[in-house]
C-alpha atoms as a PDB file:
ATOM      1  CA  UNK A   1      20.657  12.752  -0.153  1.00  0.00           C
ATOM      2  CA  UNK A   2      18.528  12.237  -3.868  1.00  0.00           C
ATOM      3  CA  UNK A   3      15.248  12.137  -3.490  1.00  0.00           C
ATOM      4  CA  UNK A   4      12.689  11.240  -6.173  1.00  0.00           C
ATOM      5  CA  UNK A   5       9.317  12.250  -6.735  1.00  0.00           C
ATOM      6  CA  UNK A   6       6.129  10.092  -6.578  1.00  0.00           C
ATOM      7  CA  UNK A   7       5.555   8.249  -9.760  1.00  0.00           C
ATOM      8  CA  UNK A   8       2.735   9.343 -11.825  1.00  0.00           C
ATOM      9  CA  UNK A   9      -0.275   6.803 -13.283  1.00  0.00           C
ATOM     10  CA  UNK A  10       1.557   5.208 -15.670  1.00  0.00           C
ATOM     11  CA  UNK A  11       4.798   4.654 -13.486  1.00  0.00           C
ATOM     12  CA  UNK A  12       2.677   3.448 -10.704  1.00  0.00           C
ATOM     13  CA  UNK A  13       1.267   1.175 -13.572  1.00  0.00           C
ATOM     14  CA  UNK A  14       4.438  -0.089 -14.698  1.00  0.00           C
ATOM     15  CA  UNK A  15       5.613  -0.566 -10.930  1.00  0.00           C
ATOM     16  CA  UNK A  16       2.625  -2.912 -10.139  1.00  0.00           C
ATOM     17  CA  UNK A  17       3.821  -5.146 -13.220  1.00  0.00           C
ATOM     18  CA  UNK A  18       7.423  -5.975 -11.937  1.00  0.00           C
ATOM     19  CA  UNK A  19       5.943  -6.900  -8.764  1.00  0.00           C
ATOM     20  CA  UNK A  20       3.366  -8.734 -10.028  1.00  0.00           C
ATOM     21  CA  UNK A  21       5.239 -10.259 -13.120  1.00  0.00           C
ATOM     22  CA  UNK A  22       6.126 -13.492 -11.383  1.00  0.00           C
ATOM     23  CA  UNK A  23       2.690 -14.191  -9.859  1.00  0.00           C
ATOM     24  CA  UNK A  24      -0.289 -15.494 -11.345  1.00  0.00           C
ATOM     25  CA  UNK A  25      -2.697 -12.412 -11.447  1.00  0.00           C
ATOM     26  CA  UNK A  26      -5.684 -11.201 -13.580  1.00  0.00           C
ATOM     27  CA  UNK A  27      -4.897  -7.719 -12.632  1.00  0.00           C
ATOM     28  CA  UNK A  28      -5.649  -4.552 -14.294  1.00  0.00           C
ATOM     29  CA  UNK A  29      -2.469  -2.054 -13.666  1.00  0.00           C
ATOM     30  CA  UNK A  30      -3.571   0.624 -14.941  1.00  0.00           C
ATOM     31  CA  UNK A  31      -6.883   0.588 -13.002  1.00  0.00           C
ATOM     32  CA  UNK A  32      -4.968   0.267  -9.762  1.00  0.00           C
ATOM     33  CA  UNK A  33      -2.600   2.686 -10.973  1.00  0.00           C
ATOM     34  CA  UNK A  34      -5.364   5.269 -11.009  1.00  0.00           C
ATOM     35  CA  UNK A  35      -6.391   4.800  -7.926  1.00  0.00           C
ATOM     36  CA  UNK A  36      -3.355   4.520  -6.001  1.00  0.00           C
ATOM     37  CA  UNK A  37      -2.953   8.440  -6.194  1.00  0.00           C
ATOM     38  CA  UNK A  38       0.275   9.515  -4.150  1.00  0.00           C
ATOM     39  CA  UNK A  39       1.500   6.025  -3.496  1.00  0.00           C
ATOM     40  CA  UNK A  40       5.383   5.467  -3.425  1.00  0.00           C
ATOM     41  CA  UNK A  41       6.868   2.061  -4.763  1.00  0.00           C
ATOM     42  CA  UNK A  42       7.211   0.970  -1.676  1.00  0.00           C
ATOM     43  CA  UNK A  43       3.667   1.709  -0.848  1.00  0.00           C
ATOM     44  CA  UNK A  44       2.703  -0.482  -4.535  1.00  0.00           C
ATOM     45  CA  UNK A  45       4.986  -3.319  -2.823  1.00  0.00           C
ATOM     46  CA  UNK A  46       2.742  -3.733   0.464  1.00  0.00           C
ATOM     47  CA  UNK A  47      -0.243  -3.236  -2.000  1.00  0.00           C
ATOM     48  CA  UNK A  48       0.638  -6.336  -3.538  1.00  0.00           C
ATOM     49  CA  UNK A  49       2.098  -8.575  -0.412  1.00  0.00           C
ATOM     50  CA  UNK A  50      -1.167  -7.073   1.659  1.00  0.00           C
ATOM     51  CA  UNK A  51      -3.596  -8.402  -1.282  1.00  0.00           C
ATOM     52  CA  UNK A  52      -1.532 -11.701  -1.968  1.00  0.00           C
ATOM     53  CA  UNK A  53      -2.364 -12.569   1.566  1.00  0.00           C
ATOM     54  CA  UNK A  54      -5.913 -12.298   1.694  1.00  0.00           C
ATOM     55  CA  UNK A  55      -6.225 -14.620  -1.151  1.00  0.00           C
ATOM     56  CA  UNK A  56      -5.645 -18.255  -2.085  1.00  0.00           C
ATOM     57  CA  UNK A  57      -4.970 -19.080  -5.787  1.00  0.00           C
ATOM     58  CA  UNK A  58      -4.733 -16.244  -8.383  1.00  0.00           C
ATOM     59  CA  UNK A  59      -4.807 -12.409  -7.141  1.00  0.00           C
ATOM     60  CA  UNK A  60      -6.989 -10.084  -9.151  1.00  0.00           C
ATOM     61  CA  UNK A  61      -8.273  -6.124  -9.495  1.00  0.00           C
ATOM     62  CA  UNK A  62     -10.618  -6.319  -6.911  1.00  0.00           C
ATOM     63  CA  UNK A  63      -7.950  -8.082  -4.114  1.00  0.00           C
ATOM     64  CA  UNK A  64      -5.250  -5.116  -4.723  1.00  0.00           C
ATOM     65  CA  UNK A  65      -8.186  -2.298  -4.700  1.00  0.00           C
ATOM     66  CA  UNK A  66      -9.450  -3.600  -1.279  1.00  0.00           C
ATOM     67  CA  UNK A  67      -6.354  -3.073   0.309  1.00  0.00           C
ATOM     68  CA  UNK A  68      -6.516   0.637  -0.554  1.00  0.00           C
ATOM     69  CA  UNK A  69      -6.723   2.761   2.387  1.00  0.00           C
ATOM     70  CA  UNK A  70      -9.847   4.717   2.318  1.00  0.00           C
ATOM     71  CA  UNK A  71      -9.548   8.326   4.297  1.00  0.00           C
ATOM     72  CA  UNK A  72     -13.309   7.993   5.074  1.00  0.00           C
ATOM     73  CA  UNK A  73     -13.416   3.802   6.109  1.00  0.00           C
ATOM     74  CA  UNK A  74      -9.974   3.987   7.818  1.00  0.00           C
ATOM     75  CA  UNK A  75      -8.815   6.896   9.882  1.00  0.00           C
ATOM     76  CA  UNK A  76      -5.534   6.955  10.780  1.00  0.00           C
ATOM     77  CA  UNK A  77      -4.780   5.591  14.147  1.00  0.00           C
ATOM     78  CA  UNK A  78      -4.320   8.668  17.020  1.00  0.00           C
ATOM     79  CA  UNK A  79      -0.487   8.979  17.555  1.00  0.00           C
ATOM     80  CA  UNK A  80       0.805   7.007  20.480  1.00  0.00           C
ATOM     81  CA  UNK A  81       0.073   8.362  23.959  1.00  0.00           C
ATOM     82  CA  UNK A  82       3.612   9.557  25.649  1.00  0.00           C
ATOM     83  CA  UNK A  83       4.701   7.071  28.541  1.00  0.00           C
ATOM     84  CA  UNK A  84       3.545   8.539  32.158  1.00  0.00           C
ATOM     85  CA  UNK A  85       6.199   9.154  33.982  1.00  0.00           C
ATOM     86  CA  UNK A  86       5.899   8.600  38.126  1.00  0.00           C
ATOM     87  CA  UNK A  87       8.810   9.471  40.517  1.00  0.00           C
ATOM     88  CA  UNK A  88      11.449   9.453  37.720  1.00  0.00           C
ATOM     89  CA  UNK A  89      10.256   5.895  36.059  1.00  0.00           C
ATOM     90  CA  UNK A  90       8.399   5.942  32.875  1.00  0.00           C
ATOM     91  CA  UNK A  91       5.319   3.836  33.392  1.00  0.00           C
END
């Protein structure tokens, strides 16, 4: 198993770029970069397809920051509740 750490700012910046290199965009990296604080590539990658499809023509700053999940606006969801189980059938 290789695991690899979280990229810092500037990786996070430079990630953003290759997916956003073959879109139209008026996007600040680095700004997004900054405040995408302990997000994975993969999370950068739903950044981007999350933010392209809330908007119709050319994606900017403010489309990619909106999609940030914000601890205080959006909780994350309770964990499933367990099936109920009734006379050896799960419910």
């Amino acid at each position: 198993m290789v695991s690899f750490p979280l990229p810092d700012a500037d990786g996070r910046a430079r990630i953003l770029g290759v997916y956003l290199d073959a879109i139209e965009h008026h996007v600040d990296t680095a700004l997004v970069a900054d405040a995408t604080e302990g997000m994975s590539g993969a999370d950068l990658r739903e950044l981007v397809r999350s933010g392209l499809l809330g908007v119709e023509g050319i994606i900017a700053t403010e489309d990619l920051l909106a999609q940030i999940p914000d601890p205080d606006r959006d909780p994350e969801p309770p964990p499933p509740a367990s099936p109920v189980r009734s006379g050896g059938r799960y419910l």
